[in-house]
Protein backbone atom coordinates (compact mmCIF):
# COMPACT_ATOMS: atom_id res chain seq x y z
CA UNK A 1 -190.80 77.30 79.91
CA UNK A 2 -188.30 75.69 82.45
CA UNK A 3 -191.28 73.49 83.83
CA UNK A 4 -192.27 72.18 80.59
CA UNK A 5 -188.35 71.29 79.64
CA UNK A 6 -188.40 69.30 83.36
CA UNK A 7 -186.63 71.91 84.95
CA UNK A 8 -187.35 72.07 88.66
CA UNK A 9 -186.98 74.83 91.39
CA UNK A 10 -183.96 74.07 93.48
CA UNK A 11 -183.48 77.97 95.15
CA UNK A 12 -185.90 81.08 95.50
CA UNK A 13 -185.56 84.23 96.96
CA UNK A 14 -185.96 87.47 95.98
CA UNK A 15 -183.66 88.02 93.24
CA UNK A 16 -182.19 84.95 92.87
CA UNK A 17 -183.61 81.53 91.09
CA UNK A 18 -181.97 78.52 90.42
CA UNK A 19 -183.67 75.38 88.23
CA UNK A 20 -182.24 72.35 87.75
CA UNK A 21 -183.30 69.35 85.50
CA UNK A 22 -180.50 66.50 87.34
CA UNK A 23 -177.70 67.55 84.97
CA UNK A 24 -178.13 70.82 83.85
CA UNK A 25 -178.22 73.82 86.53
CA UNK A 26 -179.46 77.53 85.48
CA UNK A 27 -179.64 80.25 88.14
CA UNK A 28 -180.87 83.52 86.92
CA UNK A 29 -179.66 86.62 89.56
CA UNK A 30 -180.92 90.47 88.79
CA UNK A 31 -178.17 92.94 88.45
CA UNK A 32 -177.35 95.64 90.99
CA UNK A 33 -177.04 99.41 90.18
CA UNK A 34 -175.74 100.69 87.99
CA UNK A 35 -176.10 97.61 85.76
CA UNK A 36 -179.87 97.06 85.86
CA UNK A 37 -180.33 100.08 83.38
CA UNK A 38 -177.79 99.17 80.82
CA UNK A 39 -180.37 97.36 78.78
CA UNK A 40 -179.74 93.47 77.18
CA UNK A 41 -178.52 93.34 73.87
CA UNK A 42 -177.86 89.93 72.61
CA UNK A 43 -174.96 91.39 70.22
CA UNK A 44 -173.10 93.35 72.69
CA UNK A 45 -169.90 91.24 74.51
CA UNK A 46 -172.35 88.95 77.21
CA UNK A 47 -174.91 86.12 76.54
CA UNK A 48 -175.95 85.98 73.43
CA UNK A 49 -178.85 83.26 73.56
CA UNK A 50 -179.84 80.38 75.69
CA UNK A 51 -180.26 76.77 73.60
CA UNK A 52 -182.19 73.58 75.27
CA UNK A 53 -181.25 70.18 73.81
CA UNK A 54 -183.80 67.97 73.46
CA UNK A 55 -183.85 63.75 72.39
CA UNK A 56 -186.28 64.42 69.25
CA UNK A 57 -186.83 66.73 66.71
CA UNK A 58 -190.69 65.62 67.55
CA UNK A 59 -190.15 67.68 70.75
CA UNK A 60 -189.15 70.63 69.02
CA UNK A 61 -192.54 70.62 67.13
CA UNK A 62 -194.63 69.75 70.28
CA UNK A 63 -192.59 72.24 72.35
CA UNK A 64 -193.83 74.66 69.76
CA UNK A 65 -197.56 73.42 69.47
CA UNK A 66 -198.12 73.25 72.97
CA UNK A 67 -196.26 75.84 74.33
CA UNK A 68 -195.75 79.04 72.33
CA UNK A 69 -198.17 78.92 70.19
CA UNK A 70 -200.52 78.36 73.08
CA UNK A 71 -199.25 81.75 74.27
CA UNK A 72 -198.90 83.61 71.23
CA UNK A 73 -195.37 83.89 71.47
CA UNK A 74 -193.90 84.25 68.13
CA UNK A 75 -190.86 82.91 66.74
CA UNK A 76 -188.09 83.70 65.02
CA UNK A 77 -186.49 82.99 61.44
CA UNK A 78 -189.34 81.02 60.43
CA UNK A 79 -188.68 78.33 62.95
CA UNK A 80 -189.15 75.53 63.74
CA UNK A 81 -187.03 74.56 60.69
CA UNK A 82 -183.77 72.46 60.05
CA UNK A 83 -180.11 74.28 59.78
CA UNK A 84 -178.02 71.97 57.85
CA UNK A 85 -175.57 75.31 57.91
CA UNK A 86 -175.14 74.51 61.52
CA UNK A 87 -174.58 70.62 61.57
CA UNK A 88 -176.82 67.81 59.85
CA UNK A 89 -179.56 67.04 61.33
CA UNK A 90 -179.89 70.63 63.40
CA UNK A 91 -183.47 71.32 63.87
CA UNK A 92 -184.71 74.06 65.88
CA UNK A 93 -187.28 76.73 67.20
CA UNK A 94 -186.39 80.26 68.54
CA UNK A 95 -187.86 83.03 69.74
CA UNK A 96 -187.52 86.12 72.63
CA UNK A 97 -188.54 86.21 76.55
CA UNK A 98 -189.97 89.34 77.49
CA UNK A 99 -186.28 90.93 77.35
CA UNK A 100 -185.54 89.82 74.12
CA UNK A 101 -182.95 87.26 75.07
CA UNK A 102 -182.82 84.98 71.90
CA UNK A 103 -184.16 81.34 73.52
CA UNK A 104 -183.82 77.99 71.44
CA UNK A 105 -184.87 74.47 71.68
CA UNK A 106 -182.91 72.36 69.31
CA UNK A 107 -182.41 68.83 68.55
CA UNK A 108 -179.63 67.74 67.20
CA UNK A 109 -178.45 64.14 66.41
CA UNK A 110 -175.71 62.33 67.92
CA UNK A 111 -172.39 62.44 65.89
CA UNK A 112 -171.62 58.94 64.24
């Protein structure tokens, strides 16, 4: 998913990843014992989910179309949709990696 959203590899080894896109960095590190077992929960105190800007609510779509549906990922809350609850304009996709982490990609209009 990083890949498609322009992210580049800037750090790999084993346990440790870090991506970069030129402004936005994301490094990803696996716990050590004891925390590994605890098990993710995105409504216990932590990360709750992980939201990608992009420039067009037409990227949201293609995101979508070309890259989860492709791999018959599924999404969540009927998505993608528009939230006025959340702001005008607010138009996203979400759905789970593998651990159930709650990933977005939203777009969202400049304020006036």
């Amino acid at each position: 998913m990083l890949g498609y959203l322009e992210y580049r590899v800037v750090h790999e080894e084993p346990g440790v990843a870090g991506f970069s896109n030129g402004g936005v960095d994301l490094w990803l590190m696996a716990a050590d014992a004891p925390h590994d077992t605890a098990g993710f929960h995105r409504k216990r105190p932590g990360l709750n989910h992980v939201a990608f800007r992009v420039d067009d609510r037409a990227d949201v779509d293609r995101f979508h179309r070309e890259f989860l549906e492709p791999r018959g990922l599924p999404t969540l809350y009927g998505t993608p949709r528009d939230f006025p609850e959340y702001a005008p304009g607010y138009y996203a996709v979400f759905f789970e990696d593998p651990e159930r982490i709650k990933l977005e990609v939203v777009h969202l209009p400049p304020r006036r």
